[in-house]
C-alpha atoms as a PDB file:
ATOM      1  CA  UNK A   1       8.183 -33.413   5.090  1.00  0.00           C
ATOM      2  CA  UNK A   2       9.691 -30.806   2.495  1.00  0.00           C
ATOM      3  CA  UNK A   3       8.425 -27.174   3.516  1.00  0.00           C
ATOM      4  CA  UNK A   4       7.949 -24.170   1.304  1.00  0.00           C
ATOM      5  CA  UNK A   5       9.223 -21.021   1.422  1.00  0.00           C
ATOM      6  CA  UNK A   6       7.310 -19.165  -1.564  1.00  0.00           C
ATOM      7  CA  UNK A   7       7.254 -16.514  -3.398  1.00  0.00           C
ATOM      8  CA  UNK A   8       5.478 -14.312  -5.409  1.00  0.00           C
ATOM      9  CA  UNK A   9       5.831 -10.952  -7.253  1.00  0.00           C
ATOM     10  CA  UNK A  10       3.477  -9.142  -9.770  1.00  0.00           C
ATOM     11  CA  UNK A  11       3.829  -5.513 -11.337  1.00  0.00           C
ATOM     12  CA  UNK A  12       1.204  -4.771 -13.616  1.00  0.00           C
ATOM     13  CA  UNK A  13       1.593  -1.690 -15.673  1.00  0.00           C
ATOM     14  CA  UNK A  14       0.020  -0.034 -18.172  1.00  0.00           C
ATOM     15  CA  UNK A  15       1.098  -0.138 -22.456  1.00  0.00           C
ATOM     16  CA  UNK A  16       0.733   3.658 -24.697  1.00  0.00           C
ATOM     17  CA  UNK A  17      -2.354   1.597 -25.931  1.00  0.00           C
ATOM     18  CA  UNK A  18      -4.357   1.250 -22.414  1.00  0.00           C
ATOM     19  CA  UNK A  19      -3.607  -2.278 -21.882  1.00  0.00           C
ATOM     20  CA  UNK A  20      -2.262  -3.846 -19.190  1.00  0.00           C
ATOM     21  CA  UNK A  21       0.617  -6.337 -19.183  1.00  0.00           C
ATOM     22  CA  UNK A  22       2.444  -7.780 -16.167  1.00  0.00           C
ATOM     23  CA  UNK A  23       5.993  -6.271 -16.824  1.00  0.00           C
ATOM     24  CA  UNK A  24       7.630  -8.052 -14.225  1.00  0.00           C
ATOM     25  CA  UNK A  25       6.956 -11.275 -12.694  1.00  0.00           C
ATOM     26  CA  UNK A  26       8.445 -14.076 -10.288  1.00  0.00           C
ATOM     27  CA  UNK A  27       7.515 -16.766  -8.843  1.00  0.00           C
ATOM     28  CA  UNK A  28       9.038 -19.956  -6.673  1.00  0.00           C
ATOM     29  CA  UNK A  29       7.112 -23.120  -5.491  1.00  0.00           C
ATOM     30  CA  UNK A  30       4.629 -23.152  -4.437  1.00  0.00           C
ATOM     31  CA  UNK A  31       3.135 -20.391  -5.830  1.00  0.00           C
ATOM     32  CA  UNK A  32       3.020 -20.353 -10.219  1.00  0.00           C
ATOM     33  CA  UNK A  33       0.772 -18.164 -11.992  1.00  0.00           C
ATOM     34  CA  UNK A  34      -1.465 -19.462 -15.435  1.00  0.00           C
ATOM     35  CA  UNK A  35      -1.128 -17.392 -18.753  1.00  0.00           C
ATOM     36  CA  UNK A  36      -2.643 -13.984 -18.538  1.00  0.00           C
ATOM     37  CA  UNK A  37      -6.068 -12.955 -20.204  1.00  0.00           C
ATOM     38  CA  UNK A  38      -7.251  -9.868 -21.186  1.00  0.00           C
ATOM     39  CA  UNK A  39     -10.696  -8.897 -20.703  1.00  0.00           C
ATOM     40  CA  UNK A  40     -11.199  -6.324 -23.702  1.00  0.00           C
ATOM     41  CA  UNK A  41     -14.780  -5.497 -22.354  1.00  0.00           C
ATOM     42  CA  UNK A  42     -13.755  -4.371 -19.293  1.00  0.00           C
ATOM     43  CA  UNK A  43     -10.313  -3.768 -20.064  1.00  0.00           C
ATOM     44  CA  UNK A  44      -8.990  -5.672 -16.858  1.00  0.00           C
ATOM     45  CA  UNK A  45      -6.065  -8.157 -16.922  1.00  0.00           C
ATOM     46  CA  UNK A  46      -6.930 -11.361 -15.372  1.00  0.00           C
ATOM     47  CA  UNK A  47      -3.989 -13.435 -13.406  1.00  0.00           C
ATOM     48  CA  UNK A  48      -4.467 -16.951 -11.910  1.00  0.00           C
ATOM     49  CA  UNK A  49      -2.344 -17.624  -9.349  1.00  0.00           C
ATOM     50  CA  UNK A  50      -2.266 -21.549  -8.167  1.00  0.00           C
ATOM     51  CA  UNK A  51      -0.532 -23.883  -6.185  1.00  0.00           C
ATOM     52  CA  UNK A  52       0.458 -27.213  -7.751  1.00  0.00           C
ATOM     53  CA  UNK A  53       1.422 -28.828  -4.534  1.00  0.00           C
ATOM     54  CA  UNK A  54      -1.550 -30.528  -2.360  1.00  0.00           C
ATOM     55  CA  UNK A  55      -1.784 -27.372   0.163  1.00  0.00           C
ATOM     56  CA  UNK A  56      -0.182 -25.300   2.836  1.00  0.00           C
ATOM     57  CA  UNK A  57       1.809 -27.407   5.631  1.00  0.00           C
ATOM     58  CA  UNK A  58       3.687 -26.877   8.757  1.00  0.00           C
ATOM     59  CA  UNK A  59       6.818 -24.884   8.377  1.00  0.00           C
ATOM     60  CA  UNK A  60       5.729 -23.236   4.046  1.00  0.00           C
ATOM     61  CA  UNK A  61       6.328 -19.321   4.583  1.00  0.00           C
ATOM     62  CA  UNK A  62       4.644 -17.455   1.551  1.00  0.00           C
ATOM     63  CA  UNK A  63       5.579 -14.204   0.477  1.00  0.00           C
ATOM     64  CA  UNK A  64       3.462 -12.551  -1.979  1.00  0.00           C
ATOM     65  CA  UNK A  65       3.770  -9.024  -3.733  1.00  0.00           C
ATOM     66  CA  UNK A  66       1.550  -7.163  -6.145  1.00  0.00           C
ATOM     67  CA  UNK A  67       2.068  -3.821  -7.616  1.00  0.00           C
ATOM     68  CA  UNK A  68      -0.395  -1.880  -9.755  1.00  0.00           C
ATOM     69  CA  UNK A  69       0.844   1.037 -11.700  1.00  0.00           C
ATOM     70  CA  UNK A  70      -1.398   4.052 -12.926  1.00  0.00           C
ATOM     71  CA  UNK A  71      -3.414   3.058 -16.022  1.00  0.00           C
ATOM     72  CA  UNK A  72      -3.632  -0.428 -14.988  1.00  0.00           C
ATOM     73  CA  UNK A  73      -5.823  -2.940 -14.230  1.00  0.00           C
ATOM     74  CA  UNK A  74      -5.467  -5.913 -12.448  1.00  0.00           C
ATOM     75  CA  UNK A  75      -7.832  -9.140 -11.425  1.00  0.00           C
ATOM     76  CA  UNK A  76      -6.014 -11.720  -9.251  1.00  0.00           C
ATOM     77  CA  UNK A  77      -8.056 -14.731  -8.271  1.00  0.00           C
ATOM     78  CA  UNK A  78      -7.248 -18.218  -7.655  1.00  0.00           C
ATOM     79  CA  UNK A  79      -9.247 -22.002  -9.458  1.00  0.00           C
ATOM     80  CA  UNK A  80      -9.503 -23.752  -5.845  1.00  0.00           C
ATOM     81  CA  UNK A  81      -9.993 -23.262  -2.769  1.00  0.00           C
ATOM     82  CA  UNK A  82      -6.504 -23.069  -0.718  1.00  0.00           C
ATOM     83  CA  UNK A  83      -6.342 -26.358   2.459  1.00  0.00           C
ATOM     84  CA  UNK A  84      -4.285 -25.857   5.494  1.00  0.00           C
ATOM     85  CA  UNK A  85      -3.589 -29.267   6.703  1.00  0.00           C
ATOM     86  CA  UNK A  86      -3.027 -30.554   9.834  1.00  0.00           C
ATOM     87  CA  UNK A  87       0.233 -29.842  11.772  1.00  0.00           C
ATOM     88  CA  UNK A  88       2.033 -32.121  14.403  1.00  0.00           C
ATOM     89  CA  UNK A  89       3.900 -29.282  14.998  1.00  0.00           C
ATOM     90  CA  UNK A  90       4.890 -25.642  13.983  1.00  0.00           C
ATOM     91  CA  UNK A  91       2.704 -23.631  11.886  1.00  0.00           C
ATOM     92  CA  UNK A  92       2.338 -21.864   8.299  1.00  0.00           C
ATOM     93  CA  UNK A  93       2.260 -18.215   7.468  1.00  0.00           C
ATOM     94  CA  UNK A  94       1.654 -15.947   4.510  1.00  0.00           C
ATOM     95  CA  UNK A  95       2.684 -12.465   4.086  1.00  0.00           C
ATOM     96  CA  UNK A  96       1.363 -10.264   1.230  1.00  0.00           C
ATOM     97  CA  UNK A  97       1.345  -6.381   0.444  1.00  0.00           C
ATOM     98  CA  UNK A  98      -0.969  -5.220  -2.646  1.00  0.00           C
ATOM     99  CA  UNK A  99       0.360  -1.120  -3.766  1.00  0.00           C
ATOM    100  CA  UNK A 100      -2.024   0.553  -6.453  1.00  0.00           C
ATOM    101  CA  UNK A 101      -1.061   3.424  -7.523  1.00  0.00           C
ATOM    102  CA  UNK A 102      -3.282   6.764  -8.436  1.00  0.00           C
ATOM    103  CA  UNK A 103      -5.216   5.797 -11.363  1.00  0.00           C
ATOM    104  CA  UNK A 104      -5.007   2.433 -11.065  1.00  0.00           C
ATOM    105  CA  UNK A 105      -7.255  -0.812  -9.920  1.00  0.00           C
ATOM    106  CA  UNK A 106      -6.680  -4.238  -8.420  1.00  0.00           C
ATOM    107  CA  UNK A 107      -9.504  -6.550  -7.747  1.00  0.00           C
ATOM    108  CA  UNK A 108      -7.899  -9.999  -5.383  1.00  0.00           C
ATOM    109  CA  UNK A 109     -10.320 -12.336  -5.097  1.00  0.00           C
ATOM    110  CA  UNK A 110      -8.746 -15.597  -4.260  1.00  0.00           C
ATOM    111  CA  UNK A 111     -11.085 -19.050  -3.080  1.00  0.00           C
ATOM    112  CA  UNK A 112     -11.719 -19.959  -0.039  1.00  0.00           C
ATOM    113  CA  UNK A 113      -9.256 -20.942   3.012  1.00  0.00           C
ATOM    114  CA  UNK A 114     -10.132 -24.185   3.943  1.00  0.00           C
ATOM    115  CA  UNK A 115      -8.412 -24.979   7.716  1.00  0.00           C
ATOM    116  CA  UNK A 116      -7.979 -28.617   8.554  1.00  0.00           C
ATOM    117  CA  UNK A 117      -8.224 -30.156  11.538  1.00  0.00           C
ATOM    118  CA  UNK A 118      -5.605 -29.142  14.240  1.00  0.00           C
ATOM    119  CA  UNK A 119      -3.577 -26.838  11.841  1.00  0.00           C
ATOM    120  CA  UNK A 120      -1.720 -23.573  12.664  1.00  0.00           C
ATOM    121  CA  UNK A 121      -1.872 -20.535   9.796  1.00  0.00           C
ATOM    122  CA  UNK A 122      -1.519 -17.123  10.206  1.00  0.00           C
ATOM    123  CA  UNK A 123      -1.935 -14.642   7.034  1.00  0.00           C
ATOM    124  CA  UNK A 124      -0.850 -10.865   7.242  1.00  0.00           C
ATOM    125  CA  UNK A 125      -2.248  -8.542   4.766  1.00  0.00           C
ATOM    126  CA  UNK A 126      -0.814  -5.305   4.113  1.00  0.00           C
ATOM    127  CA  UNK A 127      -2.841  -3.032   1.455  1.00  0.00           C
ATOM    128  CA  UNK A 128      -1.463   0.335   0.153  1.00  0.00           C
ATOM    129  CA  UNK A 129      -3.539   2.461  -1.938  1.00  0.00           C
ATOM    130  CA  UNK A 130      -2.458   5.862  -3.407  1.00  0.00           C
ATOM    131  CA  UNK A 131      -4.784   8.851  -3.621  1.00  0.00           C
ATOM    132  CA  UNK A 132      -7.029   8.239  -6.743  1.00  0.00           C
ATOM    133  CA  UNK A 133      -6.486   4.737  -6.729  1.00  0.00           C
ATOM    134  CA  UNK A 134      -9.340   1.826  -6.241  1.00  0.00           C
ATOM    135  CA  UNK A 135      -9.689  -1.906  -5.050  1.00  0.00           C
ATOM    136  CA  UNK A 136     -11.441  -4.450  -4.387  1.00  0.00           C
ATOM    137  CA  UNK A 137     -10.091  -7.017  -2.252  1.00  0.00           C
ATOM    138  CA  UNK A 138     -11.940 -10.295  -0.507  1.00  0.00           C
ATOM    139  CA  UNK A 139     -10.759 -12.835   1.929  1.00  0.00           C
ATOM    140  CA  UNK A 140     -12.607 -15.470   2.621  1.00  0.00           C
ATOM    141  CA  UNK A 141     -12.446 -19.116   4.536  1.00  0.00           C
ATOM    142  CA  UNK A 142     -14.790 -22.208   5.307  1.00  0.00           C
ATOM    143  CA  UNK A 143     -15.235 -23.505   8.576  1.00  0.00           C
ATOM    144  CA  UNK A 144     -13.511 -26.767   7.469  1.00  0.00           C
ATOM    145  CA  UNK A 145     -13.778 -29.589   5.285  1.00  0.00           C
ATOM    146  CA  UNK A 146     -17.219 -29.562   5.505  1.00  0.00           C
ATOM    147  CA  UNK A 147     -17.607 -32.505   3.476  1.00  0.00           C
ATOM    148  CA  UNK A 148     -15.934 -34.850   5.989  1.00  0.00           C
ATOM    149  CA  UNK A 149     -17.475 -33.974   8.597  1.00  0.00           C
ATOM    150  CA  UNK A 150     -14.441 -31.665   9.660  1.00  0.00           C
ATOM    151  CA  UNK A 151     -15.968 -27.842  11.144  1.00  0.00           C
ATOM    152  CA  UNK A 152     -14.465 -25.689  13.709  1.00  0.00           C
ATOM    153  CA  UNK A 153     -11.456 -28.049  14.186  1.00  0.00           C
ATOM    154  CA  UNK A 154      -8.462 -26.092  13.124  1.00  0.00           C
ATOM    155  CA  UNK A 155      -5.871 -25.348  16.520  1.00  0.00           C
ATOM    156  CA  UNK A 156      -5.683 -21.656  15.419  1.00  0.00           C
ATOM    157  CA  UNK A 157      -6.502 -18.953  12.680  1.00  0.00           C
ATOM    158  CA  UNK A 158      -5.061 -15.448  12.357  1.00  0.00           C
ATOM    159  CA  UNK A 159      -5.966 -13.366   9.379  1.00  0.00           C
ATOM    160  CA  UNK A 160      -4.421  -9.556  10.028  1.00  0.00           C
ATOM    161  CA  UNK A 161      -5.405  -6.941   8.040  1.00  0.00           C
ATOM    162  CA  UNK A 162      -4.042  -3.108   7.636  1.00  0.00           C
ATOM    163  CA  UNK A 163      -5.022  -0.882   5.059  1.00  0.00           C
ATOM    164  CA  UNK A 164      -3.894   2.178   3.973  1.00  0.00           C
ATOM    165  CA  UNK A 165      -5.304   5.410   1.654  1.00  0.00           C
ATOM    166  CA  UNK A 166      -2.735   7.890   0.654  1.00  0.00           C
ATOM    167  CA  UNK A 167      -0.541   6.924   3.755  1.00  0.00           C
ATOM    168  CA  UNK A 168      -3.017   7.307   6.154  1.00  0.00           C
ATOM    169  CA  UNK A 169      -4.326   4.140   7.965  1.00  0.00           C
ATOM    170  CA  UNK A 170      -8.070   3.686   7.306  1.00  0.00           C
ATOM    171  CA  UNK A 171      -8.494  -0.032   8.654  1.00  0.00           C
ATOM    172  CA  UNK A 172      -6.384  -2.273  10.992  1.00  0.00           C
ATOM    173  CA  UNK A 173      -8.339  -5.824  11.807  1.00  0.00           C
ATOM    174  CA  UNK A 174      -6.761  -9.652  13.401  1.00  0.00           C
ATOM    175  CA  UNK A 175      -9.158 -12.136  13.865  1.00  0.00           C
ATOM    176  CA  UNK A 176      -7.623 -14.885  15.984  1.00  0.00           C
ATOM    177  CA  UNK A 177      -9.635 -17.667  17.093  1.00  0.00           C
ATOM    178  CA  UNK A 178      -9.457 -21.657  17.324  1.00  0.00           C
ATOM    179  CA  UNK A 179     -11.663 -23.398  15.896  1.00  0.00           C
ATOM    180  CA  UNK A 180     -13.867 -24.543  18.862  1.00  0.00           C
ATOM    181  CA  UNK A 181     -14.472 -20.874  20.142  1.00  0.00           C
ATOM    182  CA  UNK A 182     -15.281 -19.889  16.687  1.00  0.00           C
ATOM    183  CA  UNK A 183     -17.872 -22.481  16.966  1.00  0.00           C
ATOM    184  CA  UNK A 184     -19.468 -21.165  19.775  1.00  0.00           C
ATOM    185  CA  UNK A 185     -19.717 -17.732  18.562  1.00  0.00           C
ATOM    186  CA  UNK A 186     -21.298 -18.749  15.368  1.00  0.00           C
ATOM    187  CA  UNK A 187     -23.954 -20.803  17.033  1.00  0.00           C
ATOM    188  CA  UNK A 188     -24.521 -17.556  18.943  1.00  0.00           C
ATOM    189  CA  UNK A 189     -24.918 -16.193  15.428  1.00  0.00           C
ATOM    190  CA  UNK A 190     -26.894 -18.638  14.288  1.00  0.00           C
ATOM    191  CA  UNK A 191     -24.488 -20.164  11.741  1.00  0.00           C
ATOM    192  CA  UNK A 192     -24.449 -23.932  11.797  1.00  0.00           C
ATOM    193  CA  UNK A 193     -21.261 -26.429  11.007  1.00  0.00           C
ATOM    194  CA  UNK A 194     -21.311 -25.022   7.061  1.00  0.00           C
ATOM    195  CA  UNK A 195     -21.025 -21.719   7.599  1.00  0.00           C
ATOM    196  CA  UNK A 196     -18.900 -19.160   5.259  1.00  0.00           C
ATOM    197  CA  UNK A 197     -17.222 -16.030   5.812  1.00  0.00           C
ATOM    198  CA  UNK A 198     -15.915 -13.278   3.553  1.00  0.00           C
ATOM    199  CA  UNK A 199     -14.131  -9.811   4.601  1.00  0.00           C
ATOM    200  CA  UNK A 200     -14.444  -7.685   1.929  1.00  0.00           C
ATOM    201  CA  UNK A 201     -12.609  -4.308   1.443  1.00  0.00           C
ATOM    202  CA  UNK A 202     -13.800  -1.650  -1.274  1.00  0.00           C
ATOM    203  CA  UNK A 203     -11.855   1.178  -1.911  1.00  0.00           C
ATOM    204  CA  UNK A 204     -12.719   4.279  -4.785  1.00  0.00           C
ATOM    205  CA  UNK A 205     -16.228   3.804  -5.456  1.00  0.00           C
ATOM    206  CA  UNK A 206     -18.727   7.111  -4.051  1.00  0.00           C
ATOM    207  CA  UNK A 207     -21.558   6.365  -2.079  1.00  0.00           C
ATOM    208  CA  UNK A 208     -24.465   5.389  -4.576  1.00  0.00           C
ATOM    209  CA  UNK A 209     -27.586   3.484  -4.969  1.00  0.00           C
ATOM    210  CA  UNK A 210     -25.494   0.538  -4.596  1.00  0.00           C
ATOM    211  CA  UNK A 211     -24.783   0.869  -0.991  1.00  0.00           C
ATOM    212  CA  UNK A 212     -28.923   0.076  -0.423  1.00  0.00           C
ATOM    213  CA  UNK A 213     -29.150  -2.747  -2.742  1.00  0.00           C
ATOM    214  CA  UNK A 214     -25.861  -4.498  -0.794  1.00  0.00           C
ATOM    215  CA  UNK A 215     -27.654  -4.008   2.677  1.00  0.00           C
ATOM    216  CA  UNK A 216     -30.468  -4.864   1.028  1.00  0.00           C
ATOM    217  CA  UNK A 217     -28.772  -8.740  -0.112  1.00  0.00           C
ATOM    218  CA  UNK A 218     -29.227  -9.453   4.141  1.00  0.00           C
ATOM    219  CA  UNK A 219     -31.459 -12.887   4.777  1.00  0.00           C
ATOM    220  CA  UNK A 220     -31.471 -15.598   6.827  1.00  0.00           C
ATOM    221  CA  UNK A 221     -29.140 -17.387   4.867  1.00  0.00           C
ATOM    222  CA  UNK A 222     -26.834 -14.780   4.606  1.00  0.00           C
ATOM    223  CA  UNK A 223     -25.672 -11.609   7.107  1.00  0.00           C
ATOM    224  CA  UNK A 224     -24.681  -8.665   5.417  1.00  0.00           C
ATOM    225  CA  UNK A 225     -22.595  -5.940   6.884  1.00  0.00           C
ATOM    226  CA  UNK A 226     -21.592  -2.409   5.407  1.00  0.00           C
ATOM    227  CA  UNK A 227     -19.712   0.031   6.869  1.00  0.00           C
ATOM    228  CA  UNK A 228     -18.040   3.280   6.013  1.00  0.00           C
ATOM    229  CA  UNK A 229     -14.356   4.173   6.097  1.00  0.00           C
ATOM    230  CA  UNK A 230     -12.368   6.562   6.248  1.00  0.00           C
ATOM    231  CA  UNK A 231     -11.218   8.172   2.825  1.00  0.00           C
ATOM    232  CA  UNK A 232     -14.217   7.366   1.040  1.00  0.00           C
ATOM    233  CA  UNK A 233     -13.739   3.204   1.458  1.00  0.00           C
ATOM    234  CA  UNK A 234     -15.638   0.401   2.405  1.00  0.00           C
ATOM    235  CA  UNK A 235     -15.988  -2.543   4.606  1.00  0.00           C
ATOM    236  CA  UNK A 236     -17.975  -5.048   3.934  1.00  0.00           C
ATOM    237  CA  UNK A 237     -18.927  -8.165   6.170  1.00  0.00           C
ATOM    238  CA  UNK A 238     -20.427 -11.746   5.045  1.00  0.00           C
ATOM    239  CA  UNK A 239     -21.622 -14.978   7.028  1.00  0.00           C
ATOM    240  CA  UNK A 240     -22.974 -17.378   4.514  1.00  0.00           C
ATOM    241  CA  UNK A 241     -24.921 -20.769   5.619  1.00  0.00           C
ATOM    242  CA  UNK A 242     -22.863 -22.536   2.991  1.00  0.00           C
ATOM    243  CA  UNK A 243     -20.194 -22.061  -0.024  1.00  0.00           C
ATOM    244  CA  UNK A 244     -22.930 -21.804  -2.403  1.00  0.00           C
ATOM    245  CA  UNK A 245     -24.624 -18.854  -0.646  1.00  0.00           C
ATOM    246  CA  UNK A 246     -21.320 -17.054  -0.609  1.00  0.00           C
ATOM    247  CA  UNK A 247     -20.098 -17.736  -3.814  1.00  0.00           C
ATOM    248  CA  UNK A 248     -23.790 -16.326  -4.938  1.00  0.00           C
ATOM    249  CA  UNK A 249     -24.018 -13.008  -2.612  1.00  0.00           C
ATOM    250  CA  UNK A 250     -20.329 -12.014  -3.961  1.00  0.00           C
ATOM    251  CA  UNK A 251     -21.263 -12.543  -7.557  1.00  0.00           C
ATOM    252  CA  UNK A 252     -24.215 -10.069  -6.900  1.00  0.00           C
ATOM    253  CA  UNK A 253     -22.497  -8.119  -4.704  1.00  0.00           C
ATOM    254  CA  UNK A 254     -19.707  -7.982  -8.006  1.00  0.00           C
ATOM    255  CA  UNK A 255     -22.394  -7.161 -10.152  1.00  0.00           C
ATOM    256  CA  UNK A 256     -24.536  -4.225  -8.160  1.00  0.00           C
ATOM    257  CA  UNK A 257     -21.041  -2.803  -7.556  1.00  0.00           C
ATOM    258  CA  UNK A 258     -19.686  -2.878 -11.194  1.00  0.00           C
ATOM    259  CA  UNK A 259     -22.069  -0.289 -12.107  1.00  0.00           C
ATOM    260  CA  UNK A 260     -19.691   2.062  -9.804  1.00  0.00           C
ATOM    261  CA  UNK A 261     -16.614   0.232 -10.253  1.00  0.00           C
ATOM    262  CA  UNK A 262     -17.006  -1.286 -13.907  1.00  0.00           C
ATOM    263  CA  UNK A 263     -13.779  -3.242 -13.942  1.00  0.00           C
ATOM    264  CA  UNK A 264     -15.989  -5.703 -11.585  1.00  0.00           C
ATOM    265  CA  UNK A 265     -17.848  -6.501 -14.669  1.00  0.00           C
ATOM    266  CA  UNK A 266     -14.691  -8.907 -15.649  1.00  0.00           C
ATOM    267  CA  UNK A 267     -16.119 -12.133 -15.640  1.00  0.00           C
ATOM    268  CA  UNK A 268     -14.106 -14.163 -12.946  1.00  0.00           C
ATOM    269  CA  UNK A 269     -13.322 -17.504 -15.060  1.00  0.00           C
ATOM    270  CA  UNK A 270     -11.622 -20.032 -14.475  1.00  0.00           C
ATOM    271  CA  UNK A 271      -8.969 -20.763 -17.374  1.00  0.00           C
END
């Protein structure tokens, strides 16, 4: 079986006029990236980035690097949800580092992870953001293919996570779990075999009347957590019952925010 070694770069900068362009770009299979739009309301940039091949297997390394310069504004998502399959052997691993410079934004909101049955995956996440600089960025993953019947069975799941304000580290995170203790622990939590997670990081925005109307989105089909970091950002936890929940609560959670961070206001379509 033919494995991957990917990669992806992205440097968005700012034109005299105020809009952003990507002004350099490359890519190699199996990541590719659709044709730009921008968002005039909101004056964002939106960049698909998808995979043509059927998912992530044993042995595909992906290398991913995005750059926002000041003035810009940048909104990387993804159309469909990204599978890990299942792995005889060996495992898969990403790599990616987003840098936004002083007076500029980058929103990555990418769809689900979706980890078969007995695969391997790890995903590092390195985030640099210069003083005066703001993002949003969102990772979230299912607890399997849901529709077959398939929860809590991947071998093993790392997601690693260091961010960093104006050089100074303000978060460090790795979750590791297989997918049978993760089950255990959400039944604890009272999720069930459809349950949804996002780990959402906010960086710029002040404290505002927003931060009440996000705790405020906690129910019983969804668990809300907010907390404070240092350097004026944001953590913010989700356990949905189900896709549809999540994909709801971040739309709202999108739109209380954009009236703090407006370039959340870019309508998240799928071209």
């Amino acid at each position: 079986m033919a494995e991957f070694s990917g990669h992806l770069a992205l440097r968005a900068a700012a034109r005299p006029d105020g809009r952003t362009v990507l002004a350099a770009q490359a890519f190699r299979a199996p990541f590719h990236i659709g044709k730009p739009y921008w968002d005039q309301d909101t004056r964002t940039l939106l960049v698909q980035v998808v995979n043509p091949t059927a998912g992530i297997l044993a042995g595909d390394r992906l290398e991913s690097e995005i750059a926002v310069e000041a003035g810009a504004a940048l909104f990387v998502t993804t159309p469909s949800a990204s599978r890990v399959f299942r792995m005889r052997a060996g495992e898969a691993a990403s790599r990616q580092h987003f840098a936004v410079a002083a007076g500029a934004w980058l929103e990555v909101l990418p769809e689900p992870l979706v980890p078969h049955g007995g695969s391997r995956f790890r995903q590092v996440t390195t985030i640099d953001v210069a003083a005066g600089g703001s993002l949003f960025f969102v990772d979230q993953f299912q607890a399997g293919r849901i529709g077959h019947g398939e929860s809590w069975a991947w071998e093993r799941l790392q997601l690693e996570l260091t961010v960093r304000c104006a050089g100074a580290l303000v978060l460090r995170e790795r979750f590791d779990h297989g997918g049978a203790e993760l089950r255990d622990l959400a039944a604890l939590g009272g999720s069930g075999p459809q349950a949804c997670f996002a780990n959402a990081i906010l960086l710029g925005p002040a404290a505002g009347p927003w931060t009440a109307e996000i705790s405020a989105l906690h129910s019983a089909d969804v668990q809300v957590g907010l907390s404070a970091l240092r350097a004026g950002g944001w953590s913010l936890k989700l356990v949905a019952r189900d896709s549809i929940t999540l994909r709801e609560t971040l739309r709202r959670v999108r739109a209380i925010v954009s009236a703090a961070a407006p370039h959340l206001a870019c309508d998240a379509r799928k071209l």
